[in-house]
C-alpha atoms as a PDB file:
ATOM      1  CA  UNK A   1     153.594 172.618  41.590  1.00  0.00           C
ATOM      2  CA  UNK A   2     156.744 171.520  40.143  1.00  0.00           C
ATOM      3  CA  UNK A   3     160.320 173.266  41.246  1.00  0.00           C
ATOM      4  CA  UNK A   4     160.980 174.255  38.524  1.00  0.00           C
ATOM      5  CA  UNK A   5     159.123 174.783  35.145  1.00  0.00           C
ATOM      6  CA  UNK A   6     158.495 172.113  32.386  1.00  0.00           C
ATOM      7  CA  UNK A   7     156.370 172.470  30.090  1.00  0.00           C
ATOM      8  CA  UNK A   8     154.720 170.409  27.781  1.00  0.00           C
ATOM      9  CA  UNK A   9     152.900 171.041  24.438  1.00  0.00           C
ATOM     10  CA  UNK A  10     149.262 170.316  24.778  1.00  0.00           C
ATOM     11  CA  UNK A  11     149.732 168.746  20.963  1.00  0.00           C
ATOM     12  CA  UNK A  12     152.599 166.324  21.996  1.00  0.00           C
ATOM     13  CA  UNK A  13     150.923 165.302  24.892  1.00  0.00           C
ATOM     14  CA  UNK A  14     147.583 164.780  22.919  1.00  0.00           C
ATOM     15  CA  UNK A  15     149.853 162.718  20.405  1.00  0.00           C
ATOM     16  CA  UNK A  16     151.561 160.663  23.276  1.00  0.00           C
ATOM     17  CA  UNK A  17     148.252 159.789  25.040  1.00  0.00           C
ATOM     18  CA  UNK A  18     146.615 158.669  21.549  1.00  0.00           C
ATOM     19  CA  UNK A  19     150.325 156.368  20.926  1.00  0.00           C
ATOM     20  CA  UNK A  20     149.462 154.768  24.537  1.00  0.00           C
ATOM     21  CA  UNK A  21     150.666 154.699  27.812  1.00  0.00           C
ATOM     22  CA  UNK A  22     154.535 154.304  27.231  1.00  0.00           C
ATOM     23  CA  UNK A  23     154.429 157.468  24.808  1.00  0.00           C
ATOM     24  CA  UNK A  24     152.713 159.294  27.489  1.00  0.00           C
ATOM     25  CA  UNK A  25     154.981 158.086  29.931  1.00  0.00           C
ATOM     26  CA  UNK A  26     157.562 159.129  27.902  1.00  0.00           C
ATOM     27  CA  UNK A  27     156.180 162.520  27.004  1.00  0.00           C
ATOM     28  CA  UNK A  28     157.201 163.110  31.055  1.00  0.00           C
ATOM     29  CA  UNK A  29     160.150 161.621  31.443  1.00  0.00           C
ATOM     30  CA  UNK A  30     161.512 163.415  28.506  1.00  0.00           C
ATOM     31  CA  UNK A  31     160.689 166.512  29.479  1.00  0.00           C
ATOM     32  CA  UNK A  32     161.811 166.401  33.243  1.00  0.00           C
ATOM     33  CA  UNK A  33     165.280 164.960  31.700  1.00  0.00           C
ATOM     34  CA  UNK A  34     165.479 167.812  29.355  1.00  0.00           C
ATOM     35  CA  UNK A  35     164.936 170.467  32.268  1.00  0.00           C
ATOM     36  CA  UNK A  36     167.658 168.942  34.394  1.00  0.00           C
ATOM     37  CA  UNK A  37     170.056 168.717  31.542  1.00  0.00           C
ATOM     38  CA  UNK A  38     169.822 165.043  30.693  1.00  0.00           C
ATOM     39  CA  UNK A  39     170.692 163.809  33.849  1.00  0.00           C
ATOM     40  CA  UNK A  40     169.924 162.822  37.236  1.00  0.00           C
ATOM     41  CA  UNK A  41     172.591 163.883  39.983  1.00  0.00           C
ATOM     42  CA  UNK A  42     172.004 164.831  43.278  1.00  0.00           C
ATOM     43  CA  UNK A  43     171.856 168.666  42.068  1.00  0.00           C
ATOM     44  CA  UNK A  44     169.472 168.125  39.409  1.00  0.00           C
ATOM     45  CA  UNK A  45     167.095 166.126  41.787  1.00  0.00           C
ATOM     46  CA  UNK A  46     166.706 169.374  44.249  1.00  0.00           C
ATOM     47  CA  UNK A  47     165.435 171.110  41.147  1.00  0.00           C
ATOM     48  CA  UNK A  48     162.675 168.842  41.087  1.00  0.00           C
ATOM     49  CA  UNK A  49     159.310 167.994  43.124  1.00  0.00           C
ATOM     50  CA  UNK A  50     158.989 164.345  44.860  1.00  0.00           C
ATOM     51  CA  UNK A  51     156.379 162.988  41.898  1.00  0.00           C
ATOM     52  CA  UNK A  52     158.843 164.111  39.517  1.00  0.00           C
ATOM     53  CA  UNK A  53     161.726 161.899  41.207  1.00  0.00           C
ATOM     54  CA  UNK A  54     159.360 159.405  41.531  1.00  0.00           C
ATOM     55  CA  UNK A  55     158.288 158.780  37.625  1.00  0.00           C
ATOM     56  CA  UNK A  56     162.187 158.828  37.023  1.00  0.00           C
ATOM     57  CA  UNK A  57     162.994 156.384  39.148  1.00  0.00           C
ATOM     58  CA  UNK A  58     160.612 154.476  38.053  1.00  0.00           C
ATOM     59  CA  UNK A  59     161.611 154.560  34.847  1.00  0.00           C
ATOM     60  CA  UNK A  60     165.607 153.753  35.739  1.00  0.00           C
ATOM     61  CA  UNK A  61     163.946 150.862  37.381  1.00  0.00           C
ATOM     62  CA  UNK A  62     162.139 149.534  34.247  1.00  0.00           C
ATOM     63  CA  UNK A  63     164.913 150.342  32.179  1.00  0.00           C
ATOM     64  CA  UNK A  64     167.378 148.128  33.961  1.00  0.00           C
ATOM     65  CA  UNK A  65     165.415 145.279  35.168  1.00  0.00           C
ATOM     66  CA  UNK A  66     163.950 145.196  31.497  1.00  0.00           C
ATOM     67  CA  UNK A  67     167.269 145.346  30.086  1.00  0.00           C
ATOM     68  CA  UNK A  68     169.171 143.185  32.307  1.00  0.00           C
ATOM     69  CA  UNK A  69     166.892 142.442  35.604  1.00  0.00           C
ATOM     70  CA  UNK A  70     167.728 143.591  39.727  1.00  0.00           C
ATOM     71  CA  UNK A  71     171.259 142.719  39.570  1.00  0.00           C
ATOM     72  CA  UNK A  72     171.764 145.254  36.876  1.00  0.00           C
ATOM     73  CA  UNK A  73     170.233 147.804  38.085  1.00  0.00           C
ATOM     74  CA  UNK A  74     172.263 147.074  41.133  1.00  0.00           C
ATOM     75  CA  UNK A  75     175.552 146.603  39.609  1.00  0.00           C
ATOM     76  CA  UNK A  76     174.820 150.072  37.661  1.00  0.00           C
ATOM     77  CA  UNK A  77     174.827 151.831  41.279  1.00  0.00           C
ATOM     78  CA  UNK A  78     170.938 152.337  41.044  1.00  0.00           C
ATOM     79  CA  UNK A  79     170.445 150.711  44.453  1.00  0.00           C
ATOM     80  CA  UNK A  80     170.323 153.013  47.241  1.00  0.00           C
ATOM     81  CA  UNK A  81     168.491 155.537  44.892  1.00  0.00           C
ATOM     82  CA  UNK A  82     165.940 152.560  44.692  1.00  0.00           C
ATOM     83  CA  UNK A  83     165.501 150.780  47.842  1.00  0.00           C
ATOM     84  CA  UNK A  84     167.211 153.299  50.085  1.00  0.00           C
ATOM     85  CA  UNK A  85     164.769 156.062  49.637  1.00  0.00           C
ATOM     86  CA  UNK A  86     161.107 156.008  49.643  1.00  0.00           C
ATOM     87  CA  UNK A  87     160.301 155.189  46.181  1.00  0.00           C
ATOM     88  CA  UNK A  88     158.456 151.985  47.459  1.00  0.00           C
ATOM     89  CA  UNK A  89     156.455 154.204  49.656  1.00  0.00           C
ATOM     90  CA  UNK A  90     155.728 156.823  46.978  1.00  0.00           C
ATOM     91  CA  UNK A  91     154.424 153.454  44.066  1.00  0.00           C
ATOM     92  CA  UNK A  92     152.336 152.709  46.963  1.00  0.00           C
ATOM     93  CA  UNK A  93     150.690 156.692  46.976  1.00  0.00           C
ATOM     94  CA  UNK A  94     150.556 155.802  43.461  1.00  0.00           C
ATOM     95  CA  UNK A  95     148.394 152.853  43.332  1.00  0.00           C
ATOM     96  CA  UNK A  96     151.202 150.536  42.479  1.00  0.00           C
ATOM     97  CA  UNK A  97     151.174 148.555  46.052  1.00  0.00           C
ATOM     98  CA  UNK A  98     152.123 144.992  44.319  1.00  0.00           C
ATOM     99  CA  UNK A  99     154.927 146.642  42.907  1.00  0.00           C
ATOM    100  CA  UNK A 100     155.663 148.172  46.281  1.00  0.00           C
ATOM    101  CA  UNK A 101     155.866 144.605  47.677  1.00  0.00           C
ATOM    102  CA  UNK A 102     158.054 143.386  45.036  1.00  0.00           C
ATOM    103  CA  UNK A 103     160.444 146.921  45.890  1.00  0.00           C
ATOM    104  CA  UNK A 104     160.653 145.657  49.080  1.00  0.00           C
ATOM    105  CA  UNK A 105     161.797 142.074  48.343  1.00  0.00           C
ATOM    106  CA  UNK A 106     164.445 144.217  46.369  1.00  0.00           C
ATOM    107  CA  UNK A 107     165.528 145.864  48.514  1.00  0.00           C
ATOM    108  CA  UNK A 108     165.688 142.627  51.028  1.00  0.00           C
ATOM    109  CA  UNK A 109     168.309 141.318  48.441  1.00  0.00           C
ATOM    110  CA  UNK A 110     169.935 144.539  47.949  1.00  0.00           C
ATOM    111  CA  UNK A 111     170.762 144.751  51.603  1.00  0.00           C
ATOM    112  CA  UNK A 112     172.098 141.437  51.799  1.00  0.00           C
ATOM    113  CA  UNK A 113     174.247 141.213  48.246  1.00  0.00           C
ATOM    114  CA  UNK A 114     175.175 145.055  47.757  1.00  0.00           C
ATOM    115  CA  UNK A 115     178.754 144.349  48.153  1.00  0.00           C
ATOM    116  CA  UNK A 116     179.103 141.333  46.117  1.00  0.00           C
ATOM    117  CA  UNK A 117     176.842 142.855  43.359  1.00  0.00           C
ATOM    118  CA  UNK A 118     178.842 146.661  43.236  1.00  0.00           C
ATOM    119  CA  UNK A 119     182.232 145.183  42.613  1.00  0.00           C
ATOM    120  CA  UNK A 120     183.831 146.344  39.436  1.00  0.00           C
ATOM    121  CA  UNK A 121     183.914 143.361  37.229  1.00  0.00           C
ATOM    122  CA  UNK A 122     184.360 142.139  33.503  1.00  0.00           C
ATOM    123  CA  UNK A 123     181.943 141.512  31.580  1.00  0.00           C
ATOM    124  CA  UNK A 124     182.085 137.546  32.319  1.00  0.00           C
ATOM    125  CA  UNK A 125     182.019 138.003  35.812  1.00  0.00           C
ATOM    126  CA  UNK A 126     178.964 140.434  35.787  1.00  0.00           C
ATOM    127  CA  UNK A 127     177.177 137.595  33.701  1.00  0.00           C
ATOM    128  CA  UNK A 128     178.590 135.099  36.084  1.00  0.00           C
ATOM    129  CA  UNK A 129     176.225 136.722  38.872  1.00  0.00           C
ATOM    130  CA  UNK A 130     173.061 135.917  37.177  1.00  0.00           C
ATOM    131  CA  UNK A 131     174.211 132.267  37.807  1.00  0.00           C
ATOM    132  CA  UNK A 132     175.515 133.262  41.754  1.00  0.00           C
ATOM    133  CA  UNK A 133     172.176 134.885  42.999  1.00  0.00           C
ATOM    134  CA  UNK A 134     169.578 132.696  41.435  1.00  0.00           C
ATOM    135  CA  UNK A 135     167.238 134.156  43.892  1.00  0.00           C
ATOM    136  CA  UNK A 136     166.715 137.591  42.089  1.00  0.00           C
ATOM    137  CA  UNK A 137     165.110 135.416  38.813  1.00  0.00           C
ATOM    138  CA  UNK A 138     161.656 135.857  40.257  1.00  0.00           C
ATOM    139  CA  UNK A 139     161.770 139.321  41.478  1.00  0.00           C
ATOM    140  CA  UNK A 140     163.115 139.730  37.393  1.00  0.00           C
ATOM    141  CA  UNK A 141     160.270 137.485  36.442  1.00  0.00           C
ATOM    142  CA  UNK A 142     157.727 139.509  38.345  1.00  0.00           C
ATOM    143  CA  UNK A 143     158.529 142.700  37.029  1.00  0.00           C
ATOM    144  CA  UNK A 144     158.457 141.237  33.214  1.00  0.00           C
ATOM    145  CA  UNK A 145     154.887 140.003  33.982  1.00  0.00           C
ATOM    146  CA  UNK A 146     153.843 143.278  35.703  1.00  0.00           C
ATOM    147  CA  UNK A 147     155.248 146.035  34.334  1.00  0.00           C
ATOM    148  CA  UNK A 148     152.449 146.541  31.656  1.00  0.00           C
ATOM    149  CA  UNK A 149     149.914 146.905  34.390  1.00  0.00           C
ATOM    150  CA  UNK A 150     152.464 149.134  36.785  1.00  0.00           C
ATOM    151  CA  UNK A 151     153.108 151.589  33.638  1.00  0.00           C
ATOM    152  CA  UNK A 152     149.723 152.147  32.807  1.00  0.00           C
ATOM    153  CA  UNK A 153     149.263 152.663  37.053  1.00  0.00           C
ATOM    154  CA  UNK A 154     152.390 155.168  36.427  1.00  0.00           C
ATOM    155  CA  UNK A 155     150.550 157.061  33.675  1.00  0.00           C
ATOM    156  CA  UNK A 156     146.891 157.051  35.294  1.00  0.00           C
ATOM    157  CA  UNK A 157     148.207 158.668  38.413  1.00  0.00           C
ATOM    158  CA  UNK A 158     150.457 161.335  36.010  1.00  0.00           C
ATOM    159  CA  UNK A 159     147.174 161.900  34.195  1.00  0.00           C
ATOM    160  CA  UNK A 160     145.636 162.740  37.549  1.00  0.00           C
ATOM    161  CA  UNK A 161     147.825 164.940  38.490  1.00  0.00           C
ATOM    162  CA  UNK A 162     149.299 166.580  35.007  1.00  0.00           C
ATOM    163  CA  UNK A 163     150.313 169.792  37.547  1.00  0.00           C
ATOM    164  CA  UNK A 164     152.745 167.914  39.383  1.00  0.00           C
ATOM    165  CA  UNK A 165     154.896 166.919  36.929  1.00  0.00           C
ATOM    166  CA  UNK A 166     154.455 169.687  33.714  1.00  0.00           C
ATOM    167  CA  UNK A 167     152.637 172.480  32.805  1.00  0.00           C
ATOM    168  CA  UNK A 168     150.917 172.017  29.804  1.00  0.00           C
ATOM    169  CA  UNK A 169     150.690 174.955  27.237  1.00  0.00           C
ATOM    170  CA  UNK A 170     148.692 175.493  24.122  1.00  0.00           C
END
């Protein structure tokens, strides 16, 4: 059961499902950022059950490799949330286990170019470190060609187990 209570409309969630997987997705993550106030902080987080943490960082993930690959969501501070905790080992509970592998290269990465990668920089450096640490193009490039088939893993296993991320009302 979840911490504390979300609820979702049995009609929105109906709605999402029919728009597809990232509107059901969605539906979730929506609702769990609502409860919490709109965002995640250490505070929030104890207010909320491990599957619950685990769709939302999922979904910083996609958001930031999708927007600007693993050295963005690195640069952004999203790093120890990612590889330092055991989202890797919860995607793998969830079915995801290629996407648990490529967590792990990550986090590989991560360990070795945190410092380099958190510095506060301009703009032009930040872009400069796409050229510096060529090596995180195919963890980017396996995401891009993967996350289709992780999402709809992601929404299958919230679909099995509606309870443990909403309660869904009438």
């Amino acid at each position: 059961m979840p911490s504390m209570e979300i609820k979702i409309e049995e009609k929105q969630l109906v709605a999402a499902a029919e728009a597809g997987m990232d509107a059901f997705v969605a539906v979730f993550r929506n609702a769990i950022m609502d409860a919490i106030g709109g965002e995640l902080t250490a505070e929030s987080m104890a207010k909320l059950n491990a599957d619950q943490i685990t769709l939302l960082a999922y979904e910083i993930v996609r958001e930031e490799v999708m927007d600007g690959g693993f050295i963005q969501l690195i640069h952004n501070g999203y790093g120890p949330f990612i590889f330092l905790n055991p989202f890797a080992k919860a995607m793998r509970l969830w079915g995801a286990h290629d996407f648990q592998k490529l967590i792990y290269k990550g986090r590989k990465l991560y360990e070795q170019y945190a410092e380099e990668l958190t510095r506060d920089c301009s703009d032009e450096e930040f872009m400069a470190l796409f050229e510096q640490y060529p090596e995180f193009d195919d963890l980017d490039d396996e995401f891009v060609e993967t996350e289709e088939e992780v999402t709809e893993l992601v929404a299958r296993y919230i679909d099995e187990h509606i309870e443990n991320f909403a309660t869904v009302v009438k």
